[in-house]
C-alpha atoms as a PDB file:
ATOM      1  CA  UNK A   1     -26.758 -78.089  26.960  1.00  0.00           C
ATOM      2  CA  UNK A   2     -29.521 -80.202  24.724  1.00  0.00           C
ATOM      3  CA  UNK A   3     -30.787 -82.579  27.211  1.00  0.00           C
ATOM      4  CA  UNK A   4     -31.477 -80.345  30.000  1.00  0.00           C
ATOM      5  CA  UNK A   5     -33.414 -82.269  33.015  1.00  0.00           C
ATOM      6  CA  UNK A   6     -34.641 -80.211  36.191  1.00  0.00           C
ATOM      7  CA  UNK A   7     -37.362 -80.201  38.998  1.00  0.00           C
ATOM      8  CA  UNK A   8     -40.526 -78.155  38.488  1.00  0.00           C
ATOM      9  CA  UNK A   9     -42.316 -75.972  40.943  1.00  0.00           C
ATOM     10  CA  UNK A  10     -44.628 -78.663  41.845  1.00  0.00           C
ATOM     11  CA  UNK A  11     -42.016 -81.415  42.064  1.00  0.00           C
ATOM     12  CA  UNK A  12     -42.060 -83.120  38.843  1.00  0.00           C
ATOM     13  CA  UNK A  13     -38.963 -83.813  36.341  1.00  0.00           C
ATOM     14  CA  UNK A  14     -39.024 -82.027  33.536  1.00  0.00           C
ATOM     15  CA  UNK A  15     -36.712 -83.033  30.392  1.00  0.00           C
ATOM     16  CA  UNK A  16     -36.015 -80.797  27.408  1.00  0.00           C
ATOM     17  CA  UNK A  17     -34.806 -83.034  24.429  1.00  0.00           C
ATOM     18  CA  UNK A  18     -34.545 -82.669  20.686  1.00  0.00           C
ATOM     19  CA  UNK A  19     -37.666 -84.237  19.582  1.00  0.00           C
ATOM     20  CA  UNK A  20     -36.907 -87.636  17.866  1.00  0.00           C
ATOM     21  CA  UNK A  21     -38.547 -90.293  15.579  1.00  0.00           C
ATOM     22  CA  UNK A  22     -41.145 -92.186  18.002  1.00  0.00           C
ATOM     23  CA  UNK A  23     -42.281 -88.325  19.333  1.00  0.00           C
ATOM     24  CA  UNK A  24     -44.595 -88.041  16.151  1.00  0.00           C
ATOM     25  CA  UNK A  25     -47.593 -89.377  17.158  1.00  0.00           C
ATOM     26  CA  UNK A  26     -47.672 -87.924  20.715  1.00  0.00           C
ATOM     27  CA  UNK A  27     -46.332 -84.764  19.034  1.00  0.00           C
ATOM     28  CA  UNK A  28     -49.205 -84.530  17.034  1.00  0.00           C
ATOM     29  CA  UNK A  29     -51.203 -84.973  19.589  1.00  0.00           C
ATOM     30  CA  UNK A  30     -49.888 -82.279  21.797  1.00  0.00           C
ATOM     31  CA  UNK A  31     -49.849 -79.472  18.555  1.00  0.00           C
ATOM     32  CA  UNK A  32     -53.899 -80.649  18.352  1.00  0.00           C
ATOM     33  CA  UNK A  33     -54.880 -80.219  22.031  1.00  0.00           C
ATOM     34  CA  UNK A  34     -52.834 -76.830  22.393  1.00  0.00           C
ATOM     35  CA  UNK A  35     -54.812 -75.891  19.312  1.00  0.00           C
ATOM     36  CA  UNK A  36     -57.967 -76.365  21.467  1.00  0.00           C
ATOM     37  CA  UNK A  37     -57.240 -75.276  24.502  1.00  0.00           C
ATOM     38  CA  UNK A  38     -56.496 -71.922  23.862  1.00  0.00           C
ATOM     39  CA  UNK A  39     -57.410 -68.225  21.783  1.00  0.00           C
ATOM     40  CA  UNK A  40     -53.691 -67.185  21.815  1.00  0.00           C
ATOM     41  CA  UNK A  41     -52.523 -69.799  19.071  1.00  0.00           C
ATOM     42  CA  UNK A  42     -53.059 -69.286  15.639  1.00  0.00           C
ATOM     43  CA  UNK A  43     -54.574 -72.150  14.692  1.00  0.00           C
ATOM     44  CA  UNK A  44     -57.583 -73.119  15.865  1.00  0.00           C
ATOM     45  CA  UNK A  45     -60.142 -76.483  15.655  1.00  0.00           C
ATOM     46  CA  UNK A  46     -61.510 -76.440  12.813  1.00  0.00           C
ATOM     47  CA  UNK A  47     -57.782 -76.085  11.135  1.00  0.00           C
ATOM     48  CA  UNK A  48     -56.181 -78.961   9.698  1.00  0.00           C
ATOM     49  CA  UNK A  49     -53.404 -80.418  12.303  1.00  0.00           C
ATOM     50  CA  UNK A  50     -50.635 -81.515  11.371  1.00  0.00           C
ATOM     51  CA  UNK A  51     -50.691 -86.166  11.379  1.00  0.00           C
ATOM     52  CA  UNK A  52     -47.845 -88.356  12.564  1.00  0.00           C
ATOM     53  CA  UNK A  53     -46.719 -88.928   9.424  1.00  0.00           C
ATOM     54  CA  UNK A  54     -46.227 -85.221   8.516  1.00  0.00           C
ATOM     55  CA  UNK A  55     -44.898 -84.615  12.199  1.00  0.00           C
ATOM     56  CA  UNK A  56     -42.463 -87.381  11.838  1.00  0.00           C
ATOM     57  CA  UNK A  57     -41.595 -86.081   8.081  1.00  0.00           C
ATOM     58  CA  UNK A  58     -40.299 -82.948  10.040  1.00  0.00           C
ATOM     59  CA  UNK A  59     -38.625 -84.322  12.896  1.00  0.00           C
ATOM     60  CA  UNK A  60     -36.410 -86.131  10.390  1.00  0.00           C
ATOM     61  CA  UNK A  61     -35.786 -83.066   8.689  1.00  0.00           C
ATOM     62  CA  UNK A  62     -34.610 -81.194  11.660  1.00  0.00           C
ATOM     63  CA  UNK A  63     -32.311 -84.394  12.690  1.00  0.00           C
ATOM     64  CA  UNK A  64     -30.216 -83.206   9.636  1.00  0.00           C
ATOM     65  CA  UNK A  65     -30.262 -79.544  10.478  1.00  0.00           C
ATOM     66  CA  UNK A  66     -27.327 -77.676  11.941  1.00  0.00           C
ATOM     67  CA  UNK A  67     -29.141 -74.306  11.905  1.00  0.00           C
ATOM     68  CA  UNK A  68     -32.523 -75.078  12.949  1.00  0.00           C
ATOM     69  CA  UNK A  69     -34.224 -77.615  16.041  1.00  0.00           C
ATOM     70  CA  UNK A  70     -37.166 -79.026  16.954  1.00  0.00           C
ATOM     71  CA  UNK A  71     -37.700 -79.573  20.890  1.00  0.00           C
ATOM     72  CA  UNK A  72     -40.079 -81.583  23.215  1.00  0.00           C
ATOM     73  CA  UNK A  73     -40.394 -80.885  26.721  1.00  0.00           C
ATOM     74  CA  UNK A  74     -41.310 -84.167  28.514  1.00  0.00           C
ATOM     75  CA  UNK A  75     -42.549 -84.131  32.392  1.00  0.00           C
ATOM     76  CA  UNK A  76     -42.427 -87.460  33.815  1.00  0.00           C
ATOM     77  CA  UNK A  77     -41.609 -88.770  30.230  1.00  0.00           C
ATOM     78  CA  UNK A  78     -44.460 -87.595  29.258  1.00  0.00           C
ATOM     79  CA  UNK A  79     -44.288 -85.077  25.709  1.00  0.00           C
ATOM     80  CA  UNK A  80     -46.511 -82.016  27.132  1.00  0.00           C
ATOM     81  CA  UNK A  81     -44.917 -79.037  24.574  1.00  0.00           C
ATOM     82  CA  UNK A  82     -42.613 -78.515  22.123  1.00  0.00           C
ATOM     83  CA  UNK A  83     -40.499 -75.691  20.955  1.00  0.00           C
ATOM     84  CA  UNK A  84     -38.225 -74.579  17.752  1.00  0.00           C
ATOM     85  CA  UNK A  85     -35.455 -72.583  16.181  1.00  0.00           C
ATOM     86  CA  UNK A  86     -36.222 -72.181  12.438  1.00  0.00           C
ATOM     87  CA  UNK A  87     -34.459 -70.140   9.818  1.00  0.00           C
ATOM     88  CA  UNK A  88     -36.591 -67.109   8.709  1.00  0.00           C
ATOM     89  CA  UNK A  89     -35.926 -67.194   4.866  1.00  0.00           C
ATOM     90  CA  UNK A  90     -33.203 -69.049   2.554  1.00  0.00           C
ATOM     91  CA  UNK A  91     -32.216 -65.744   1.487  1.00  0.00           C
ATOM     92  CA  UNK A  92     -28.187 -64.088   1.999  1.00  0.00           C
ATOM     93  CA  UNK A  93     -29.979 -61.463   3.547  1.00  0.00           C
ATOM     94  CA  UNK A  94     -31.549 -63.211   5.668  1.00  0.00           C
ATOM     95  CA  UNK A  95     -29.563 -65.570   7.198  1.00  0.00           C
ATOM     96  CA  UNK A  96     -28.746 -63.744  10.236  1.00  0.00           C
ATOM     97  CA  UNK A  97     -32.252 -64.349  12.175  1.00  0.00           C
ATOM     98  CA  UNK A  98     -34.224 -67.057  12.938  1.00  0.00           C
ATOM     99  CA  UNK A  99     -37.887 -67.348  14.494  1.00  0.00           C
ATOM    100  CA  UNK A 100     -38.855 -68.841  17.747  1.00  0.00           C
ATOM    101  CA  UNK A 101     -42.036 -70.957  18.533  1.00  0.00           C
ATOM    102  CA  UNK A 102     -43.286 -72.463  21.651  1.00  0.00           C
ATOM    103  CA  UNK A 103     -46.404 -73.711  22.785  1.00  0.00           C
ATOM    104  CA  UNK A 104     -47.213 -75.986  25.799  1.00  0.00           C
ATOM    105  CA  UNK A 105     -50.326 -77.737  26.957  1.00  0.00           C
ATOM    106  CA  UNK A 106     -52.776 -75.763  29.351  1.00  0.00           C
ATOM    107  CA  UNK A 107     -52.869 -78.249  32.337  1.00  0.00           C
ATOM    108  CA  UNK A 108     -48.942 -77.955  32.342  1.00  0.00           C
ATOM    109  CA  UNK A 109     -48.843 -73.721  32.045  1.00  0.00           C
ATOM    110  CA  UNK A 110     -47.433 -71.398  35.001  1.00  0.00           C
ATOM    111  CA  UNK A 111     -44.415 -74.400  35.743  1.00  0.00           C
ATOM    112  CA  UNK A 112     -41.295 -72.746  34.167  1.00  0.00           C
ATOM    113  CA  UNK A 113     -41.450 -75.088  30.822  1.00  0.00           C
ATOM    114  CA  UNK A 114     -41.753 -72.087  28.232  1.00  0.00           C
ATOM    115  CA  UNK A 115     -39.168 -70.212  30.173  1.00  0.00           C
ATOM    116  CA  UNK A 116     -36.541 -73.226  29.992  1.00  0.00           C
ATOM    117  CA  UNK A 117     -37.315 -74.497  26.643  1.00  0.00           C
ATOM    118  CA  UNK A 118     -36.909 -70.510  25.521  1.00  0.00           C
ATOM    119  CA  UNK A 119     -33.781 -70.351  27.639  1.00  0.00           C
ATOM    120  CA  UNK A 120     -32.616 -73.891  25.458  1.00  0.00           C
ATOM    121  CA  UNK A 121     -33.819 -72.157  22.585  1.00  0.00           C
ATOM    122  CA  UNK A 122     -31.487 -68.861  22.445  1.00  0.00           C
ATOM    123  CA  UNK A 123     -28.773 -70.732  23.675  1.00  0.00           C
ATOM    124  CA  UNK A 124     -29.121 -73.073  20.701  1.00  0.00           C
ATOM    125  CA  UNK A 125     -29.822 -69.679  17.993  1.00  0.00           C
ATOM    126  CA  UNK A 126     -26.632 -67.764  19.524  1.00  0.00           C
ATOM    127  CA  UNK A 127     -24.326 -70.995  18.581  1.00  0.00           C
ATOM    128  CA  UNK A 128     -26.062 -71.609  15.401  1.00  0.00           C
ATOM    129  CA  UNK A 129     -24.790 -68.013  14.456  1.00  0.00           C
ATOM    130  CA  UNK A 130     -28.110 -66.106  14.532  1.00  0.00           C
ATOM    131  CA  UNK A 131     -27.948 -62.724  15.454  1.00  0.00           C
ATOM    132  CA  UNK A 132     -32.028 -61.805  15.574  1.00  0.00           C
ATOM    133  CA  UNK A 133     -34.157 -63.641  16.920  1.00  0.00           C
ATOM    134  CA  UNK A 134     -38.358 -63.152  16.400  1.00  0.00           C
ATOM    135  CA  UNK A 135     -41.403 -64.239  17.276  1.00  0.00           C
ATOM    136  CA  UNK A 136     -45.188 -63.086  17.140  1.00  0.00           C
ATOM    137  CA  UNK A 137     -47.551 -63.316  20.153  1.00  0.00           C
ATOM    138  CA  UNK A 138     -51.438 -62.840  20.569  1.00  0.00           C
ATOM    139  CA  UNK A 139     -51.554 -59.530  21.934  1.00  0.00           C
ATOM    140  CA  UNK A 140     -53.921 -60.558  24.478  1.00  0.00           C
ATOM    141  CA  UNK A 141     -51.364 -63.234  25.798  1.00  0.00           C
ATOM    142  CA  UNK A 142     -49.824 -60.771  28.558  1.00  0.00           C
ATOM    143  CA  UNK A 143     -48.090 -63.187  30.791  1.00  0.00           C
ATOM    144  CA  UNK A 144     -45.818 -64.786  27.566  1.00  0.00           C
ATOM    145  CA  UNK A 145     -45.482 -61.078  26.612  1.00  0.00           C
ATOM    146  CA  UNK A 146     -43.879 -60.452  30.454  1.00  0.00           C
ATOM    147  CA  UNK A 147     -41.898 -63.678  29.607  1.00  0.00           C
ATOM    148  CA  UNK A 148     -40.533 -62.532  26.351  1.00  0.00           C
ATOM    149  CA  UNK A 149     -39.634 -59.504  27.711  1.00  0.00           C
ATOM    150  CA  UNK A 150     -38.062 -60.955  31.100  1.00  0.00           C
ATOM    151  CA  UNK A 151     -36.034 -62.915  28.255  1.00  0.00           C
ATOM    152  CA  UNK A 152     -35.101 -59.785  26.641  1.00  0.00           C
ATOM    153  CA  UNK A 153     -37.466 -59.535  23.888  1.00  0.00           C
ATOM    154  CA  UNK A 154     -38.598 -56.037  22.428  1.00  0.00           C
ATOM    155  CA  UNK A 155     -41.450 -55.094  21.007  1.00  0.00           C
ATOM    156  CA  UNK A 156     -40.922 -54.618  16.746  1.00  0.00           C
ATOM    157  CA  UNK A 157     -44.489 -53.990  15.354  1.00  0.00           C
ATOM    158  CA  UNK A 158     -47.544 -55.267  15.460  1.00  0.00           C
ATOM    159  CA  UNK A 159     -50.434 -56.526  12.973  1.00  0.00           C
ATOM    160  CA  UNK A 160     -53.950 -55.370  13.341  1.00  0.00           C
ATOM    161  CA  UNK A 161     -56.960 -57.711  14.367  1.00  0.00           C
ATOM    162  CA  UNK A 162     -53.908 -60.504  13.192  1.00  0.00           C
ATOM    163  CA  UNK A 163     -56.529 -62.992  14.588  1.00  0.00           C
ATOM    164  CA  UNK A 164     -60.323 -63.150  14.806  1.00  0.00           C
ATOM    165  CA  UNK A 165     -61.916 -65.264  17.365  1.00  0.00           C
ATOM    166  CA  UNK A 166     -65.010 -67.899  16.815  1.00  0.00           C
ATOM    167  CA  UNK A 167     -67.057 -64.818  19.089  1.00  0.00           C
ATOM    168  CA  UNK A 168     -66.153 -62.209  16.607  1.00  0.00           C
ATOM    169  CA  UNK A 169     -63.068 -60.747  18.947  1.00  0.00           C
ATOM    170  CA  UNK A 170     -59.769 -59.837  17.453  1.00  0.00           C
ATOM    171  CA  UNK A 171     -56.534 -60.291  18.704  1.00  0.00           C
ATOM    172  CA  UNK A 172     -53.444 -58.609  17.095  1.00  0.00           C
ATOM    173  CA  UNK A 173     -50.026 -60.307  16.591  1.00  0.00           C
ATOM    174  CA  UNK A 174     -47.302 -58.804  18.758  1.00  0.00           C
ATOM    175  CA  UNK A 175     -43.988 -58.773  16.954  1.00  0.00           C
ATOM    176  CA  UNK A 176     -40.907 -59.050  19.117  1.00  0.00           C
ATOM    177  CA  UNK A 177     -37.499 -59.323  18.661  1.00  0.00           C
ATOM    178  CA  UNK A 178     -34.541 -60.083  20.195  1.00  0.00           C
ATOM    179  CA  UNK A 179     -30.930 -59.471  19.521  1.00  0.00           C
ATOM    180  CA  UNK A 180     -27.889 -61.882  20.258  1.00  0.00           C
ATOM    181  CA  UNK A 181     -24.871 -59.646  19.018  1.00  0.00           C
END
């Protein structure tokens, strides 16, 4: 199913593609501005984000990897988010989840891009094996909460004042899970 090209709402192409050497430098890019554009990450500006050289260092790890991916969603060949499947711990017991991530720039929310790059995602976990699949959310983030859920997510916990905002505001992690067995 990895590419997967479709229309948007507003008429664009959007492609969903492992990411690949030559990505790095926009990829870095991207993981810096979605650091800045928004509370619900948990990184923010003043955080060190991750160069090129490191981002390119990881997309040549996850080449190799037959349990874990690294995605870019591209609209109008242009990288605006990115999304992966890694392994939760190299542990036996372990072995049978995975975590999720996903973020995509502002200017490019409310399109369908998280919901088809999470679609790509669980169809990637469920034939890598995993049975679990979790992720943590910014509590205050209620429309990817409604998406997770849509998606089949759960609620599993959550972690108290998780985050705390440059204005003194909290924001607590929102654990979810999902099962693929």
């Amino acid at each position: 199913m990895i590419p997967v090209a479709k229309k948007l709402q507003n008429g664009t192409e959007l492609v969903v593609r492992r990411a690949q050497v030559g990505d790095e430098h926009r990829f870095a890019e991207v993981s810096r501005l979605c650091y800045l554009e928004t509370r619900f990450l948990s990184r923010c500006e003043e955080d060190e984000c991750s160069s090129a050289e490191s981002m390119r260092e990881w997309i040549e790890e996850m080449e190799d990897a037959q349990k874990e991916i690294q995605l870019v969603a591209l609209v109008d060949g242009l990288l605006v988010g990115n999304g992966s499947i890694t392994a939760c711990l190299d542990r036996k017991k372990m072995k049978h989840k995975c975590d999720v991530n996903v973020a995509v720039l502002k200017e490019y929310w409310h399109l369908g891009i998280g919901k088809t790059m999470m679609e790509v995602l669980m169809e990637f976990a469920r034939g890598a094996g995993y049975e679990q699949v979790n992720l943590n959310v910014a509590s205050d983030n209620l429309r990817a909460i409604r998406l997770y859920e849509y998606l089949g997510f759960e609620e599993s916990g959550r972690e108290l004042h998780a985050m705390k905002h440059a204005d003194g505001d909290y924001s607590d992690f929102v654990f979810m899970t999902k099962f693929l067995i």
